[in-house]
PDB file of N, CA and C in Angstrom:
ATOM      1  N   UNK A   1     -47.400  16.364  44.848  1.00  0.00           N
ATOM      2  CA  UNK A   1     -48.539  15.624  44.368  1.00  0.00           C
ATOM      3  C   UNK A   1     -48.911  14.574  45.404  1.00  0.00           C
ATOM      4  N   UNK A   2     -49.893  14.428  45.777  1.00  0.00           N
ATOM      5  CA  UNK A   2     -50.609  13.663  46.556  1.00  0.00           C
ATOM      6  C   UNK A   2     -50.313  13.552  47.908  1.00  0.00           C
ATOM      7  N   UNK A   3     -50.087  15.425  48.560  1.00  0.00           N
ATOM      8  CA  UNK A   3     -49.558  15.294  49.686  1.00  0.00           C
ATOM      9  C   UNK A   3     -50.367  14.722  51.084  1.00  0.00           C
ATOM     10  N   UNK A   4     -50.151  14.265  51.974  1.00  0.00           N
ATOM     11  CA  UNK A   4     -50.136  13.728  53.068  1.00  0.00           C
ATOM     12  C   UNK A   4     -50.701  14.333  54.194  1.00  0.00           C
ATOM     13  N   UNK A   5     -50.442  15.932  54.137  1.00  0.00           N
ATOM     14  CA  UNK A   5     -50.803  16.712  54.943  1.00  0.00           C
ATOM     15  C   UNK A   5     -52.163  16.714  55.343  1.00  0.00           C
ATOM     16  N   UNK A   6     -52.982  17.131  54.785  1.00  0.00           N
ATOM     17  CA  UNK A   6     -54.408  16.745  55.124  1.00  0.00           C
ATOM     18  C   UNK A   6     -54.883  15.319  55.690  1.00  0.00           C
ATOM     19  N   UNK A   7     -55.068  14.235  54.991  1.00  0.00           N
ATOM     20  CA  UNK A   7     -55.095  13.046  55.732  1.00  0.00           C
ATOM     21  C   UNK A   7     -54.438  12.337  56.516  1.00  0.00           C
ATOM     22  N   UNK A   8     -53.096  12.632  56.684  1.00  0.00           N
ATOM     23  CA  UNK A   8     -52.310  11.536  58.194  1.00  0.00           C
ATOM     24  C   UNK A   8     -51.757  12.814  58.830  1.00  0.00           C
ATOM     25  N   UNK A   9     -51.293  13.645  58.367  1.00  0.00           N
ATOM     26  CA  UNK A   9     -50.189  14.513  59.014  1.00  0.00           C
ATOM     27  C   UNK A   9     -51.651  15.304  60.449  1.00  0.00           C
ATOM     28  N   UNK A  10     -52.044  16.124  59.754  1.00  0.00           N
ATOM     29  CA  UNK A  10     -53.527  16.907  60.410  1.00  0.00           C
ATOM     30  C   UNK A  10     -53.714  16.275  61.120  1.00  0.00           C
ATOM     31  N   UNK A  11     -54.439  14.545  60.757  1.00  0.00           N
ATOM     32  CA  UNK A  11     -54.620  13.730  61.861  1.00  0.00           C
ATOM     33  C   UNK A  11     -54.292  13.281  63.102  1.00  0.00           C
ATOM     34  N   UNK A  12     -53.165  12.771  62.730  1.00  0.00           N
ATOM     35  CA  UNK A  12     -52.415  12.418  63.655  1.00  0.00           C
ATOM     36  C   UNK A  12     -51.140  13.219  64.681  1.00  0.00           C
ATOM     37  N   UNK A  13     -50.966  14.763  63.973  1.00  0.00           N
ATOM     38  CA  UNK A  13     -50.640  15.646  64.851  1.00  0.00           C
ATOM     39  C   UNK A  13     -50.717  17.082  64.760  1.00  0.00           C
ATOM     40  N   UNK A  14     -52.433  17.418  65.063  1.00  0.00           N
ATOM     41  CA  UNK A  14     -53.292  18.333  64.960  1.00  0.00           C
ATOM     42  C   UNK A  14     -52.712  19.512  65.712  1.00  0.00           C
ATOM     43  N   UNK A  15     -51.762  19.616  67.289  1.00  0.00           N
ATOM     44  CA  UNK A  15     -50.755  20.898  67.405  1.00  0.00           C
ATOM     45  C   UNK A  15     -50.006  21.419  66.099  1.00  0.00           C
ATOM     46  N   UNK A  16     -49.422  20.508  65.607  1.00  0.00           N
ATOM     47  CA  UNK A  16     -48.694  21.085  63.937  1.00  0.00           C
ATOM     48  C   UNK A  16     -49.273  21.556  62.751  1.00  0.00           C
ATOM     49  N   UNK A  17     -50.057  20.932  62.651  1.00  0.00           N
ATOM     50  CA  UNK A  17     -50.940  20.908  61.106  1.00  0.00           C
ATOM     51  C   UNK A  17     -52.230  21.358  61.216  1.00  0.00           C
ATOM     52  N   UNK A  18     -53.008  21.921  62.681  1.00  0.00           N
ATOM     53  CA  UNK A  18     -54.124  22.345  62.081  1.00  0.00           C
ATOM     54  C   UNK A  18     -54.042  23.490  61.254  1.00  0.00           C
ATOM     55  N   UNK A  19     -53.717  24.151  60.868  1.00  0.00           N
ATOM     56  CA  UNK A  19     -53.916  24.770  59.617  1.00  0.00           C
ATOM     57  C   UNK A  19     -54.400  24.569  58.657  1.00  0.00           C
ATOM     58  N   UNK A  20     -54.042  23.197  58.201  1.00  0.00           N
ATOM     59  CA  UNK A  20     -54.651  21.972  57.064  1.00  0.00           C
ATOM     60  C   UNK A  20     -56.042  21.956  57.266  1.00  0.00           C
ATOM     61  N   UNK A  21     -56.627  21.624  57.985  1.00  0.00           N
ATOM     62  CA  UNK A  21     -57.602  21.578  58.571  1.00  0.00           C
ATOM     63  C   UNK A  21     -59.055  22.829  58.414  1.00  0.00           C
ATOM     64  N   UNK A  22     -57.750  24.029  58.537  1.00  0.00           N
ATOM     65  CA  UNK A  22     -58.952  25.170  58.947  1.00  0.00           C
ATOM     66  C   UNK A  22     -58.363  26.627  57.857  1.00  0.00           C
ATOM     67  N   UNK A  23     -58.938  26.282  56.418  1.00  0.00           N
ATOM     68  CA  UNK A  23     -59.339  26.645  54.996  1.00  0.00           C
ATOM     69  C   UNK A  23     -59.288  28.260  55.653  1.00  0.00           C
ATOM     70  N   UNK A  24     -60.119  29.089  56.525  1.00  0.00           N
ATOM     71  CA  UNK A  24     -60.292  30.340  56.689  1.00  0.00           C
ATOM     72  C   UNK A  24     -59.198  30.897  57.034  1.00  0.00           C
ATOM     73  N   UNK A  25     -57.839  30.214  57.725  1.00  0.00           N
ATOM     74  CA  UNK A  25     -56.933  30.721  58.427  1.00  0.00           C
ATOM     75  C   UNK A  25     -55.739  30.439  57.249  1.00  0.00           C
ATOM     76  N   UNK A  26     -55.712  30.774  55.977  1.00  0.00           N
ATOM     77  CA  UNK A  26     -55.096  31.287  54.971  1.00  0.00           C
ATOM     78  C   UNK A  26     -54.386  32.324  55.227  1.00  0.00           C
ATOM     79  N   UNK A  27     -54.937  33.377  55.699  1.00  0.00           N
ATOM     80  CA  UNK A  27     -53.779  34.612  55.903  1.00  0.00           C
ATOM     81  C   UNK A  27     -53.263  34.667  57.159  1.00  0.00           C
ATOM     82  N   UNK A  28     -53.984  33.814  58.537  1.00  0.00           N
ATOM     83  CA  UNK A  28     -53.542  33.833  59.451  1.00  0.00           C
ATOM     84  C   UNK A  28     -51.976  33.341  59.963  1.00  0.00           C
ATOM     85  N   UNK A  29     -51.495  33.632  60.608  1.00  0.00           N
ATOM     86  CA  UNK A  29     -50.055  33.342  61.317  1.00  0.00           C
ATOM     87  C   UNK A  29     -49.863  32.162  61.236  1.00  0.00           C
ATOM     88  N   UNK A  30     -51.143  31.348  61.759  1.00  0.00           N
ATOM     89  CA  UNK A  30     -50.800  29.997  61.770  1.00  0.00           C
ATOM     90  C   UNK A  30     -51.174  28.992  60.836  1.00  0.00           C
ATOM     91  N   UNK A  31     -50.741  29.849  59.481  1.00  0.00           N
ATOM     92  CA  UNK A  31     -51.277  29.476  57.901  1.00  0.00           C
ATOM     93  C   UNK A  31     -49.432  29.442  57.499  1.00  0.00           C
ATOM     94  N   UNK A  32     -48.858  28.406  57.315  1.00  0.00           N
ATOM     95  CA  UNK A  32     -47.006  28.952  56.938  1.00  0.00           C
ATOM     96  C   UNK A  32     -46.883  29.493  55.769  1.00  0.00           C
ATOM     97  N   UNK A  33     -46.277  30.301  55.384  1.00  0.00           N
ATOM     98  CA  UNK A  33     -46.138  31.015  54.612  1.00  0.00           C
ATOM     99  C   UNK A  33     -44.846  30.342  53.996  1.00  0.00           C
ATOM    100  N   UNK A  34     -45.089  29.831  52.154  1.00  0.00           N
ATOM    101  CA  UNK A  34     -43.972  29.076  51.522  1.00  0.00           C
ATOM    102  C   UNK A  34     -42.634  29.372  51.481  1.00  0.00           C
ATOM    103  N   UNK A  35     -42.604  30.927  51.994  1.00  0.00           N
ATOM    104  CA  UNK A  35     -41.353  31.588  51.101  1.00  0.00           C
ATOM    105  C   UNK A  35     -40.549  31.199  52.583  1.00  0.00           C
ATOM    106  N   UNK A  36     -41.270  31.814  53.792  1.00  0.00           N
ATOM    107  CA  UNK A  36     -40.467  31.056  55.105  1.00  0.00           C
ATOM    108  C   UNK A  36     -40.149  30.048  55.495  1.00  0.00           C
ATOM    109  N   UNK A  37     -40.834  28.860  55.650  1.00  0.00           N
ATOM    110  CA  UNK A  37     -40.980  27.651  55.710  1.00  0.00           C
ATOM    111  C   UNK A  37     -40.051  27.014  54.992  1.00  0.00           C
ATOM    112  N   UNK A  38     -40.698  26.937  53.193  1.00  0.00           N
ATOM    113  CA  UNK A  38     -39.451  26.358  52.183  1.00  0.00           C
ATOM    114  C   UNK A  38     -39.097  26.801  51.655  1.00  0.00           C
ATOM    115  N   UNK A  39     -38.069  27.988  51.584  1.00  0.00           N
ATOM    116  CA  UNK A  39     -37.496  28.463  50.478  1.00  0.00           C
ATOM    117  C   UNK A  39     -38.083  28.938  49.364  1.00  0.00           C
ATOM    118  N   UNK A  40     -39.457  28.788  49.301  1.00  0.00           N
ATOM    119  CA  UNK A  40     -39.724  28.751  48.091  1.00  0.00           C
ATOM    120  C   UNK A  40     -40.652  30.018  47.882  1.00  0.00           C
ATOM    121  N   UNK A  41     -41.168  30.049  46.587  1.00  0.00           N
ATOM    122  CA  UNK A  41     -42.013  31.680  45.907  1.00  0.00           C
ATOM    123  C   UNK A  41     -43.265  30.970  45.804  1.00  0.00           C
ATOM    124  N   UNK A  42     -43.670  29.889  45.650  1.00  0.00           N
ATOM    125  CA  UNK A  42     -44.682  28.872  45.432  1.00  0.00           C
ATOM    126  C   UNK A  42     -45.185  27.818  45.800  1.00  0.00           C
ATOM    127  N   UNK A  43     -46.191  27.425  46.781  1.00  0.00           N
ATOM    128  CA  UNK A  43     -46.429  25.922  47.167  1.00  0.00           C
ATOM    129  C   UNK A  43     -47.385  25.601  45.943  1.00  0.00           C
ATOM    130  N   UNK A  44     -46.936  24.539  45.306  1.00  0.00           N
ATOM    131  CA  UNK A  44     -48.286  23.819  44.466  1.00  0.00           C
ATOM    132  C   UNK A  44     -48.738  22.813  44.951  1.00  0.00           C
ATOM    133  N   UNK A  45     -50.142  22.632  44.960  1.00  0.00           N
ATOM    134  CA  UNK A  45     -50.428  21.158  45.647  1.00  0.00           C
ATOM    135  C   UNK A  45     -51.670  20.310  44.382  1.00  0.00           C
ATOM    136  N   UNK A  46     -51.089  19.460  44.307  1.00  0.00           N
ATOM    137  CA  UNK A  46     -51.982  18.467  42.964  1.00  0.00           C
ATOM    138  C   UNK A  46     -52.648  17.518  43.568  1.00  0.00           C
ATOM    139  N   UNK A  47     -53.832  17.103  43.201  1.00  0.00           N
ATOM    140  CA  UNK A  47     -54.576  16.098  43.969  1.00  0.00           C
ATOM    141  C   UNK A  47     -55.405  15.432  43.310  1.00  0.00           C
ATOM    142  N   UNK A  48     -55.436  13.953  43.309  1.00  0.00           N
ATOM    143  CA  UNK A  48     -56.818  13.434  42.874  1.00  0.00           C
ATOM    144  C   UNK A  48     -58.186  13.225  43.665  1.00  0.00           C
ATOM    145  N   UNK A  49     -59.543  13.378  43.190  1.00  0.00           N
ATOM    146  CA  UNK A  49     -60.705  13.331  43.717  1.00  0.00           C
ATOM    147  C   UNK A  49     -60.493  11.887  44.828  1.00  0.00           C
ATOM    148  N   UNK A  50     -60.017  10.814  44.448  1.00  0.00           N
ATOM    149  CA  UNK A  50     -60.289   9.882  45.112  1.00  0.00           C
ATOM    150  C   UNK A  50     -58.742   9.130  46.136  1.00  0.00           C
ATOM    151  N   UNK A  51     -57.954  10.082  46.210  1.00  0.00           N
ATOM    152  CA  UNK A  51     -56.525   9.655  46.381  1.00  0.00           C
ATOM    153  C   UNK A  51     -56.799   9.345  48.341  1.00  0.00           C
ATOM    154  N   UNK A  52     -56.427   8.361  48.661  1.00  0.00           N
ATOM    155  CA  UNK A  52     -56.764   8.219  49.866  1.00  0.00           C
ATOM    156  C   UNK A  52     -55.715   8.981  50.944  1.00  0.00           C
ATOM    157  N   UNK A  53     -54.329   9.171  50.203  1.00  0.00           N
ATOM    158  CA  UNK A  53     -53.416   9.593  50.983  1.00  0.00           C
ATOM    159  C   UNK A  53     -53.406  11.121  51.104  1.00  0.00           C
ATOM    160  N   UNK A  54     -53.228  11.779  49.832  1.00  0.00           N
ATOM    161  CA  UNK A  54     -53.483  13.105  49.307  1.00  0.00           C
ATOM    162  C   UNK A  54     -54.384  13.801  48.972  1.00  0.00           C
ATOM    163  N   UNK A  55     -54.626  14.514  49.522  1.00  0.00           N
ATOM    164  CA  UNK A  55     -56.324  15.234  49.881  1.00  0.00           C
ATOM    165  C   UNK A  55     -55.804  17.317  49.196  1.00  0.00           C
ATOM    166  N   UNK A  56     -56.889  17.736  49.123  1.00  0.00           N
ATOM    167  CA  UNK A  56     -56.647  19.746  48.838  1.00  0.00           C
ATOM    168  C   UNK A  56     -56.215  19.973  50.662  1.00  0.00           C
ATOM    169  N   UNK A  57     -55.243  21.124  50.485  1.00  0.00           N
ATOM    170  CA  UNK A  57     -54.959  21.840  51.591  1.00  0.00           C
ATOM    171  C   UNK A  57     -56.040  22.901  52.152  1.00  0.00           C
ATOM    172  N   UNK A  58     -56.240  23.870  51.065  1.00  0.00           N
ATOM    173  CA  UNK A  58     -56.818  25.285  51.230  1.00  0.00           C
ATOM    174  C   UNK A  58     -58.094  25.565  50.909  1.00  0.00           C
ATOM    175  N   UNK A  59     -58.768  24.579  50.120  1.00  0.00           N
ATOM    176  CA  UNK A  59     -59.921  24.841  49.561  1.00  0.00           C
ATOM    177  C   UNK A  59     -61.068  24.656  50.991  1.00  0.00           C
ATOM    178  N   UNK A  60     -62.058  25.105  50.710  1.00  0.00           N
ATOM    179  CA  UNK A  60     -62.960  24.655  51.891  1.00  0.00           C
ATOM    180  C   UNK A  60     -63.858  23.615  51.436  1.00  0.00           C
ATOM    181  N   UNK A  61     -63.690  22.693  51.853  1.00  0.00           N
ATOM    182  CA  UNK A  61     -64.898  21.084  51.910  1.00  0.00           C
ATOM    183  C   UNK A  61     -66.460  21.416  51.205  1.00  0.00           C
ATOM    184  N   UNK A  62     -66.682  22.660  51.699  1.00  0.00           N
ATOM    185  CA  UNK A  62     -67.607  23.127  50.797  1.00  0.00           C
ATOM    186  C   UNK A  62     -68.266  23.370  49.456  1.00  0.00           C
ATOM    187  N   UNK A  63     -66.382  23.710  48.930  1.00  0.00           N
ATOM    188  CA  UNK A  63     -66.114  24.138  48.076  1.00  0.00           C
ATOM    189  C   UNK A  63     -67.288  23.582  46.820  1.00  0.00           C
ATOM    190  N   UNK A  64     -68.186  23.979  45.717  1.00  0.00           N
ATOM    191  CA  UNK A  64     -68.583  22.891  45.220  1.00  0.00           C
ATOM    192  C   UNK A  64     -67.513  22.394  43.576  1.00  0.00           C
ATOM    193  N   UNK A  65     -66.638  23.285  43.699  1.00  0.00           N
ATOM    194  CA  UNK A  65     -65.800  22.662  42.535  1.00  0.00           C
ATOM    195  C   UNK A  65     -64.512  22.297  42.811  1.00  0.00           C
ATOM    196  N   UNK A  66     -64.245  21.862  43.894  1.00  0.00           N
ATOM    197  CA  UNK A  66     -63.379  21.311  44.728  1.00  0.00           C
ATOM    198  C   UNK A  66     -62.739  20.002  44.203  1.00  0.00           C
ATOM    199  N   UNK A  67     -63.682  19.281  43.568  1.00  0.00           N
ATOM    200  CA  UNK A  67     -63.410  17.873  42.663  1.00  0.00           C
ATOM    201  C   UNK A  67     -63.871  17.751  41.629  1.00  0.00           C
ATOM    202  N   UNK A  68     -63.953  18.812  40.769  1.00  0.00           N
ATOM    203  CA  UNK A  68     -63.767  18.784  39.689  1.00  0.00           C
ATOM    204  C   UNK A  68     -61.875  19.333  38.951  1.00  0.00           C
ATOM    205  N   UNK A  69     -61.727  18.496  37.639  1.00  0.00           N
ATOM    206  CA  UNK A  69     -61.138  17.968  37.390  1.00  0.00           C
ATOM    207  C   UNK A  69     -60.546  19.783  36.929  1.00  0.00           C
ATOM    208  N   UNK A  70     -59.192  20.141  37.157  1.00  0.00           N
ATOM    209  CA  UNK A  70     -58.271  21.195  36.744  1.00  0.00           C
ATOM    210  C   UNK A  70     -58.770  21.779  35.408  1.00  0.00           C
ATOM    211  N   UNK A  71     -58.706  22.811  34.986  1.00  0.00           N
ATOM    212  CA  UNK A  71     -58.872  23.466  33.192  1.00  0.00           C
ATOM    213  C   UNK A  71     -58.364  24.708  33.466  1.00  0.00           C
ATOM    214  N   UNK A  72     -57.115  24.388  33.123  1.00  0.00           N
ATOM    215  CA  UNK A  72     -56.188  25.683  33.292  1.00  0.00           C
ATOM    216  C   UNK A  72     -55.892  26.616  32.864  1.00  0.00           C
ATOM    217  N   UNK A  73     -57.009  26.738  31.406  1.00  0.00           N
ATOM    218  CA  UNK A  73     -57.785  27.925  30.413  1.00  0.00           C
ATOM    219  C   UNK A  73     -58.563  28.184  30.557  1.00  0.00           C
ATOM    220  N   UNK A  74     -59.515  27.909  31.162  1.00  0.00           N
ATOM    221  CA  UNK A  74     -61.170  28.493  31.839  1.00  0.00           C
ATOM    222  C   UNK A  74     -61.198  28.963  32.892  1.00  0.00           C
ATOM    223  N   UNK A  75     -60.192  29.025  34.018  1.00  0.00           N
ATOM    224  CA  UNK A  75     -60.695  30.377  34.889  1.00  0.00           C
ATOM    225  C   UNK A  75     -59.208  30.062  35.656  1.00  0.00           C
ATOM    226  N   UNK A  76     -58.087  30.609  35.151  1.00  0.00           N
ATOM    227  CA  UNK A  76     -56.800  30.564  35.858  1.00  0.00           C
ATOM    228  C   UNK A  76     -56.696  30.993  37.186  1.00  0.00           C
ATOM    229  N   UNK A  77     -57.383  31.713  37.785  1.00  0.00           N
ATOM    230  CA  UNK A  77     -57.337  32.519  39.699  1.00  0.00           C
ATOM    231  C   UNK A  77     -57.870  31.646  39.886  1.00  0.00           C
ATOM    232  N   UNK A  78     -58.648  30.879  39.919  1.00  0.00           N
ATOM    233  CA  UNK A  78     -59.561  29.573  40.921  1.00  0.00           C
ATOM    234  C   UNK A  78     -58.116  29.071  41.457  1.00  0.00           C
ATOM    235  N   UNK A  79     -57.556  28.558  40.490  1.00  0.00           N
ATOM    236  CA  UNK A  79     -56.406  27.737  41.258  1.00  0.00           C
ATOM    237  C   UNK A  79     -55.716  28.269  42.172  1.00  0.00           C
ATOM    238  N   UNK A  80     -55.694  29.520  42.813  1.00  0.00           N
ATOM    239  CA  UNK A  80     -54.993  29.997  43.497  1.00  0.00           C
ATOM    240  C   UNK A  80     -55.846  30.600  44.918  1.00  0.00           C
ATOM    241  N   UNK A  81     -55.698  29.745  45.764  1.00  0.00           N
ATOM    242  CA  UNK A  81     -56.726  30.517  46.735  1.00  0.00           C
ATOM    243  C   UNK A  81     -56.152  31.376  47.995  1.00  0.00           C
ATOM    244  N   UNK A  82     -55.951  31.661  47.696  1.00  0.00           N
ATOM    245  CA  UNK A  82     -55.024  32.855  48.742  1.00  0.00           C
ATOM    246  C   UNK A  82     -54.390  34.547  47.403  1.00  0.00           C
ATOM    247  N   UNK A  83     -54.791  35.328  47.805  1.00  0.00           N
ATOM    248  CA  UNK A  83     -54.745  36.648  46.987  1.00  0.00           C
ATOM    249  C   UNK A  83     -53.390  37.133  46.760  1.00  0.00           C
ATOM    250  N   UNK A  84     -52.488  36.765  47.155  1.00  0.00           N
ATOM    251  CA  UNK A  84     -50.959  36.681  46.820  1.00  0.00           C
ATOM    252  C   UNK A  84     -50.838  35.639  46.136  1.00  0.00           C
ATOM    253  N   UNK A  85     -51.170  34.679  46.046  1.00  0.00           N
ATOM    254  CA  UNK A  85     -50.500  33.697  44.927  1.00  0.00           C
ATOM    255  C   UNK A  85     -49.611  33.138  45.020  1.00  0.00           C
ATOM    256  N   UNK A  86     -49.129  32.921  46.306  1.00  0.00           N
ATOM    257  CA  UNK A  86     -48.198  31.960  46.687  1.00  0.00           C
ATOM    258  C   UNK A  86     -48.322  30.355  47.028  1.00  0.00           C
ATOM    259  N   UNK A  87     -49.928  30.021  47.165  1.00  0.00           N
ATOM    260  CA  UNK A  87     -50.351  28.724  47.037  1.00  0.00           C
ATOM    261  C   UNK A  87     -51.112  28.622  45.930  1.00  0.00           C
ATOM    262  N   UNK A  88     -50.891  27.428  45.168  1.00  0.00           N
ATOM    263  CA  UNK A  88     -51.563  26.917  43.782  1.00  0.00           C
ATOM    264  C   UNK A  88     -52.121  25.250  44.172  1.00  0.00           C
ATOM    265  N   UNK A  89     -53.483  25.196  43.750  1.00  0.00           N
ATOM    266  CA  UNK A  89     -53.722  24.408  44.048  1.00  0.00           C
ATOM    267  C   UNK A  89     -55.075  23.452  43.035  1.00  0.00           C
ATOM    268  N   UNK A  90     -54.792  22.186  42.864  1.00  0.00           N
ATOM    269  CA  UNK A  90     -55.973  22.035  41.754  1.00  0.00           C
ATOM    270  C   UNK A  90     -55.805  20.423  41.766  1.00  0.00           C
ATOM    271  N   UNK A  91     -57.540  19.951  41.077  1.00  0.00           N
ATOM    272  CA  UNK A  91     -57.774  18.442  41.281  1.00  0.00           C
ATOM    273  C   UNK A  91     -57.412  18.263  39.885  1.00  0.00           C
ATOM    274  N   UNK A  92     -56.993  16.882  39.685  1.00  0.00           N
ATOM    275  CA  UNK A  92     -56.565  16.162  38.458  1.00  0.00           C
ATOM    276  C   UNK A  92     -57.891  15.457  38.293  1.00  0.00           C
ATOM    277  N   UNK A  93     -58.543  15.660  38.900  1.00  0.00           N
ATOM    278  CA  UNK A  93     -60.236  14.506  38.804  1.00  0.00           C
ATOM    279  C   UNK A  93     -59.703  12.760  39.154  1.00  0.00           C
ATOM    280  N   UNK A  94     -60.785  12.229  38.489  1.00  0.00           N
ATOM    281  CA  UNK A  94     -60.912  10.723  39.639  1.00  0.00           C
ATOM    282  C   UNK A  94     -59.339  10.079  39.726  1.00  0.00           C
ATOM    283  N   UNK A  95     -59.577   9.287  40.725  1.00  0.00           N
ATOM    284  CA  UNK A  95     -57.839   8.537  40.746  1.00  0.00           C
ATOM    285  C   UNK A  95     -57.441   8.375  42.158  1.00  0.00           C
ATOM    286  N   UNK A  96     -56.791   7.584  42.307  1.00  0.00           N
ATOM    287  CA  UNK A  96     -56.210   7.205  43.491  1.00  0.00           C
ATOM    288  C   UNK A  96     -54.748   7.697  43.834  1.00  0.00           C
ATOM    289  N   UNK A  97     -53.871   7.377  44.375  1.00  0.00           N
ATOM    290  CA  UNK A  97     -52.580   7.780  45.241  1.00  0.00           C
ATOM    291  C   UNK A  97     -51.889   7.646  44.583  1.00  0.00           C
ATOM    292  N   UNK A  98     -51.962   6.952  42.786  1.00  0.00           N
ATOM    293  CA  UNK A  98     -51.145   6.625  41.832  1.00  0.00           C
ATOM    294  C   UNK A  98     -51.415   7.154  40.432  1.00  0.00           C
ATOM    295  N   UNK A  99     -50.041   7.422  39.523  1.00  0.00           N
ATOM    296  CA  UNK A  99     -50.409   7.709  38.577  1.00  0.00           C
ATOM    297  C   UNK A  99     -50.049   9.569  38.631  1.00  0.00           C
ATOM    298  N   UNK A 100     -49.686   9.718  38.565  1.00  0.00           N
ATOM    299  CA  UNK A 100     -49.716  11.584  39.059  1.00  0.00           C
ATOM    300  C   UNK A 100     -48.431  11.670  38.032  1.00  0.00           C
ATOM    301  N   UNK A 101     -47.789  11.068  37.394  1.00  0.00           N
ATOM    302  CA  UNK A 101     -46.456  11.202  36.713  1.00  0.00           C
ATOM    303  C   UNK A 101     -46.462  10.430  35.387  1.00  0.00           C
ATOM    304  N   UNK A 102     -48.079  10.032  34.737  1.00  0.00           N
ATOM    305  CA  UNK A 102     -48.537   9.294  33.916  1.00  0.00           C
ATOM    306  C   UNK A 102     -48.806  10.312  32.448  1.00  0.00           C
ATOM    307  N   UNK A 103     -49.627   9.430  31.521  1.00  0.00           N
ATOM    308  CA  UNK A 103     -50.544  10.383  30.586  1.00  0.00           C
ATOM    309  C   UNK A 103     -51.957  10.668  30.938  1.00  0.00           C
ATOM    310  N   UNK A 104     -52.171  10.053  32.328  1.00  0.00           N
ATOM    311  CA  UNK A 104     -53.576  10.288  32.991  1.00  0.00           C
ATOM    312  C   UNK A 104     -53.456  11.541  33.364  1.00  0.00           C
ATOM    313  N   UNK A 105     -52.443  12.070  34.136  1.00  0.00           N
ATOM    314  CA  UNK A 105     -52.392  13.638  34.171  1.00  0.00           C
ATOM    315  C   UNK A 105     -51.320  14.740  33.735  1.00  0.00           C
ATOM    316  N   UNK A 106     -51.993  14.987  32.236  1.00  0.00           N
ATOM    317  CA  UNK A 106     -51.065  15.989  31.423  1.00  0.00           C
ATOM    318  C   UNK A 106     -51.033  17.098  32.412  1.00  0.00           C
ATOM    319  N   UNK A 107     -51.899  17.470  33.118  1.00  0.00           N
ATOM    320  CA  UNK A 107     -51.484  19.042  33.900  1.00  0.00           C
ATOM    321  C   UNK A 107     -50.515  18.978  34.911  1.00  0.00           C
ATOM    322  N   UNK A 108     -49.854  17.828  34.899  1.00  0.00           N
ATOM    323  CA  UNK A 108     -48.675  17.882  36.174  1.00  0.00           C
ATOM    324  C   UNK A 108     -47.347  18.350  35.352  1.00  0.00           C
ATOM    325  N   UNK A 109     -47.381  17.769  33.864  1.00  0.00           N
ATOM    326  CA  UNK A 109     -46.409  18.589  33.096  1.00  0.00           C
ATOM    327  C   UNK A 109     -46.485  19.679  32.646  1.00  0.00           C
ATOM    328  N   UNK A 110     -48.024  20.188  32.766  1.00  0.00           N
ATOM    329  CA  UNK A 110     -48.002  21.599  32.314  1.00  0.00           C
ATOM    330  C   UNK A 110     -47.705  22.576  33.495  1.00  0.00           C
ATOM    331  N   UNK A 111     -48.084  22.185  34.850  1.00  0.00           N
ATOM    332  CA  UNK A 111     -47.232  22.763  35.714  1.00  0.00           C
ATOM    333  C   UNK A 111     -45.764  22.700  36.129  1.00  0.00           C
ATOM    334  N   UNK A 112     -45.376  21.936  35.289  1.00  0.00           N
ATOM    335  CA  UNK A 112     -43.658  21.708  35.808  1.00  0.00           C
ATOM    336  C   UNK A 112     -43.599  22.630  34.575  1.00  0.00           C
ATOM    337  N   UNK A 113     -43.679  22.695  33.909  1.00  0.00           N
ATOM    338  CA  UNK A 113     -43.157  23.563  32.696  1.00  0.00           C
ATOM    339  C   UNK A 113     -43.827  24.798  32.569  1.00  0.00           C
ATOM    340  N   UNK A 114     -44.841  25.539  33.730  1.00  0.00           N
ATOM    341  CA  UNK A 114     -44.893  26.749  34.224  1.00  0.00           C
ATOM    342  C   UNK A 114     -43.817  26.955  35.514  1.00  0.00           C
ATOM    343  N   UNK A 115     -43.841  26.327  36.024  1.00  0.00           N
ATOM    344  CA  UNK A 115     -43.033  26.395  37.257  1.00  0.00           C
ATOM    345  C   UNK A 115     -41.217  26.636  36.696  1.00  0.00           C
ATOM    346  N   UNK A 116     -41.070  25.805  35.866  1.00  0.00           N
ATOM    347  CA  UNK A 116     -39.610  25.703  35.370  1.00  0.00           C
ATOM    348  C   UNK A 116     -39.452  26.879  34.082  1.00  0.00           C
ATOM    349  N   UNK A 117     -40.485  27.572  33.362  1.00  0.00           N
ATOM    350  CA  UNK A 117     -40.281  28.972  32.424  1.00  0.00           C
ATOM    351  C   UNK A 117     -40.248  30.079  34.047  1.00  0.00           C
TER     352      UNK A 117
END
C-alpha cells in the first residue's frame, strides 16, 4: 500500500525502475515478473488518488478510471491489468500517504482476506 515505486524510486533511479514508468512494457522482459523477483503468485498494489508517496504502477496515466475509487463487484478484471493475473491493482479514492489500515479503506481488508482464503 502506498508504494514508492512510481514517485521516488522511477525518479530517482530510472536504469532500475523504468518499467514503472512505461505501462505498455507489462509483458516485456523489462516488466519483473512477481513470481521471480518475490517469491510470490501475486503483486497487489493499493493506492490513494492523492497519496504523494504512492502512486498506480501499471495503469496508463491515461487511464480515465484510474482514480476512481475500487468496487470490487462491478467489474472484477479491471483490477488486474496484465492477462495472467499476476498484478492486482486498484485506487482506494481520495487520501493521502495515510490511513490505508483504517475504516477509510474497507477494501484493504477485503483484499487481505482474498489473498489469505
Amino acid at each position: 500500500m502506498g508504494s514508492p515505486l512510481r514517485q521516488l524510486y522511477n525518479f530517482a533511479f530510472p536504469h532500475l525502475y523504468d518499467w514503472v514508468s512505461n505501462p505498455e512494457s507489462i509483458s516485456s522482459e523489462a516488466n519483473p515478473n512477481p513470481e521471480e523477483l518475490l517469491g510470490v503468485r501475486q503483486w497487489v498494489n493499493g493506492f490513494r488518488s492523492g497519496d504523494y508517496i504512492g502512486r498506480y504502477l501499471w495503469r496508463s496515466p491515461k487511464d480515465p478510471d484510474l482514480w476512481k475509487r475500487v468496487n470490487f463487484n462491478s467489474n472484477p478484471d479491471y483490477i488486474y491489468p496484465d492477462s495472467d493475473k499476476k498484478r492486482r491493482e486498484f485506487c482506494l479514492g481520495a487520501g493521502g500517504h495515510t490511513h490505508y489500515w483504517d475504516e477509510t479503506a474497507p477494501e484493504i481488508a477485503q483484499e487481505l482476506e482474498r489473498l489469505i482464503d
